[in-house]
Protein backbone atom coordinates (compact mmCIF):
# COMPACT_ATOMS: atom_id res chain seq x y z
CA UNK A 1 97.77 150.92 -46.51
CA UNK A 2 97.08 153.70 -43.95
CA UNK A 3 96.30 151.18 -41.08
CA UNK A 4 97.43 153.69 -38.33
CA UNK A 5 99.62 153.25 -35.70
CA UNK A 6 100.80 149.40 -34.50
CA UNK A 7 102.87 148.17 -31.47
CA UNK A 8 105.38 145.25 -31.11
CA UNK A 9 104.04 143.57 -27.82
CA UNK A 10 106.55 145.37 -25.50
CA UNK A 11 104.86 148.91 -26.86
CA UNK A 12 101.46 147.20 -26.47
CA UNK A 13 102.16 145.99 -23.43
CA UNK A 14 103.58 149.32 -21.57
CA UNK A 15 100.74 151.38 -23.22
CA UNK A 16 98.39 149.26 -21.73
CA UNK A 17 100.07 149.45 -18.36
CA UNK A 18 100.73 146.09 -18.52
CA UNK A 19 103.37 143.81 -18.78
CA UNK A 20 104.70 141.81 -21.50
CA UNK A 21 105.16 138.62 -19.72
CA UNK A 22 101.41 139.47 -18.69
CA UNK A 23 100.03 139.92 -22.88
CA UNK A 24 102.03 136.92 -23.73
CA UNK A 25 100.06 135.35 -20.73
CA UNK A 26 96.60 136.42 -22.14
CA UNK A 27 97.60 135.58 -25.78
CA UNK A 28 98.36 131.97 -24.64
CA UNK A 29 95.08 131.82 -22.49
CA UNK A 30 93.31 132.59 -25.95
CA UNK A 31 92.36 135.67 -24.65
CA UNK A 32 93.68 138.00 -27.57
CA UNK A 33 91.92 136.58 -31.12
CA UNK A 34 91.49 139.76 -32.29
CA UNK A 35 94.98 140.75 -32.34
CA UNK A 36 96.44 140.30 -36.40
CA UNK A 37 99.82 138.37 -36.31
CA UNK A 38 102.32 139.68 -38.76
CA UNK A 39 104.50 137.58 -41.35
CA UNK A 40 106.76 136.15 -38.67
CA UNK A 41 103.93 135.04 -36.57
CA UNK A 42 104.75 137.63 -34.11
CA UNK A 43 101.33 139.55 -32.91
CA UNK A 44 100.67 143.27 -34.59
CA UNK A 45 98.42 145.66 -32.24
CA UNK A 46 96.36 148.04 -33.46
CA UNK A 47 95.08 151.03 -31.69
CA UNK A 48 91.48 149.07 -31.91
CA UNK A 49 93.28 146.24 -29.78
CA UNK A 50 93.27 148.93 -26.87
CA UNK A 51 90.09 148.85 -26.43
CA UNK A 52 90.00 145.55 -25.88
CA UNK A 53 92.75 145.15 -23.66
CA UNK A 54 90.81 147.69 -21.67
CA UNK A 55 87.53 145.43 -21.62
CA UNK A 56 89.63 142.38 -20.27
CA UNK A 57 91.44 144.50 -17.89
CA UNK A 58 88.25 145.89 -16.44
CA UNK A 59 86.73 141.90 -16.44
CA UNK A 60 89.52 140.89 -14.68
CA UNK A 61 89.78 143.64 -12.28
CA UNK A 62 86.29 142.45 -11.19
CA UNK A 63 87.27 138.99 -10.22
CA UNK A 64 86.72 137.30 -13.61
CA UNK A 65 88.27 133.91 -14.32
CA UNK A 66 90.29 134.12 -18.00
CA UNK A 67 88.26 130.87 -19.40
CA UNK A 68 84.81 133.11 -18.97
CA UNK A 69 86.79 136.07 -20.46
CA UNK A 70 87.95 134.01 -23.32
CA UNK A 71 84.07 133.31 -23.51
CA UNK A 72 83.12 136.67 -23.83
CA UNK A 73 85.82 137.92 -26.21
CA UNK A 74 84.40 134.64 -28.61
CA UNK A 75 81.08 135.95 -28.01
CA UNK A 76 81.83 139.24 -28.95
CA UNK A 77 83.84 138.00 -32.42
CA UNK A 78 80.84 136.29 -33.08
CA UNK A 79 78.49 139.14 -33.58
CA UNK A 80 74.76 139.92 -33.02
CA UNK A 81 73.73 136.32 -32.22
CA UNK A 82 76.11 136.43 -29.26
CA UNK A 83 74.31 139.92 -27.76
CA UNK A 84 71.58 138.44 -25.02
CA UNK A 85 75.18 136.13 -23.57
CA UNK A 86 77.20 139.13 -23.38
CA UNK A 87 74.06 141.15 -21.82
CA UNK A 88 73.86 138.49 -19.43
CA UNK A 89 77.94 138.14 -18.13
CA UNK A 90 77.95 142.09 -17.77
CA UNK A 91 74.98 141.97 -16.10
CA UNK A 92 75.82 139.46 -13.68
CA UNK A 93 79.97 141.25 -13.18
CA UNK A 94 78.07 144.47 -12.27
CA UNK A 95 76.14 143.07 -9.50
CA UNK A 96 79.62 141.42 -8.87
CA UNK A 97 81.07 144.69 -8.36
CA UNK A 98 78.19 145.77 -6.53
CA UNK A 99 78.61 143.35 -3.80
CA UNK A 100 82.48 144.20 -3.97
CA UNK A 101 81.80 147.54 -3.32
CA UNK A 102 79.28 147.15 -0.06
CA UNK A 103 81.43 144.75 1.41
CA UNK A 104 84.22 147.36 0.92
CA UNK A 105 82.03 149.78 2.56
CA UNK A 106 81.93 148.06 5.30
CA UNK A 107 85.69 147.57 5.96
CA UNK A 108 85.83 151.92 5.46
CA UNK A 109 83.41 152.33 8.17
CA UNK A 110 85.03 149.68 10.35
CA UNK A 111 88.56 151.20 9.73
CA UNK A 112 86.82 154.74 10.12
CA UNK A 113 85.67 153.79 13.61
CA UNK A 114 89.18 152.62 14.32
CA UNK A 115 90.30 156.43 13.09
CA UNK A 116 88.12 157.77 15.25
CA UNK A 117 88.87 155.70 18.38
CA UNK A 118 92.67 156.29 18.35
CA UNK A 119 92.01 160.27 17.67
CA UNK A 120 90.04 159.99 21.07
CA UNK A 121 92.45 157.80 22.37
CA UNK A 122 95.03 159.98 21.89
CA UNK A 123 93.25 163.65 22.70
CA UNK A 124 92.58 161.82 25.78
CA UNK A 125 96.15 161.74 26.80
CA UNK A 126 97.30 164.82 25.43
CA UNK A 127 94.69 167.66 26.84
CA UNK A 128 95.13 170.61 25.68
């Protein structure tokens, strides 16, 4: 039936802007349940997988470990019961990423200072 659009892994993969070896990684780390497997056991995106992919890319990106992302992506395939959990995880990445950011803050201003320092440095030595 008209199930839209699916990708081998290599297609998945690449429109992701990942790589295979990397979704084979995840799929073996549990991390990709939602993902149908066809006849021949190989795995069958969908264009709802992208999403997904997205979600664990973004968890990861903040400094997640895999074993709490499989826990979320469980959580999530369990439904409504799972909601408060997930609330919770986000909750607790985004103040994560919060602290990411203000300590990245701080390296900007310290390399800013640095900027500023050799620009002096070198106006100094070559008046105009």
């Amino acid at each position: 039936g008209g199930r839209g659009m699916s990708y081998t892994i290599a297609q998945a993969a690449r429109r992701a802007g990942l790589t295979a070896h990397t979704l084979r990684y995840y799929d073996k780390q549990g991390l990709l349940p939602f993902v149908a497997r066809a006849e021949n056991g190989y795995r069958v995106f969908t264009e709802e997988d992208f999403a997904w992919l997205d979600t664990i890319a973004c968890l990861k990106g903040t400094g997640m470990e895999l074993k709490d992302i499989r826990t979320f992506i469980r959580w999530c395939m369990q439904g409504d019961s799972t909601l408060q959990n997930r609330l919770e995880l986000i909750l607790a990445r985004k103040r994560e990423v919060e602290s990411q950011i203000s300590q990245l803050r701080g390296y900007l201003n310290k390399l800013e200072q640095k900027i500023d320092h050799y620009r002096q440095a070198l106006n100094a030595s070559h008046p105009a």
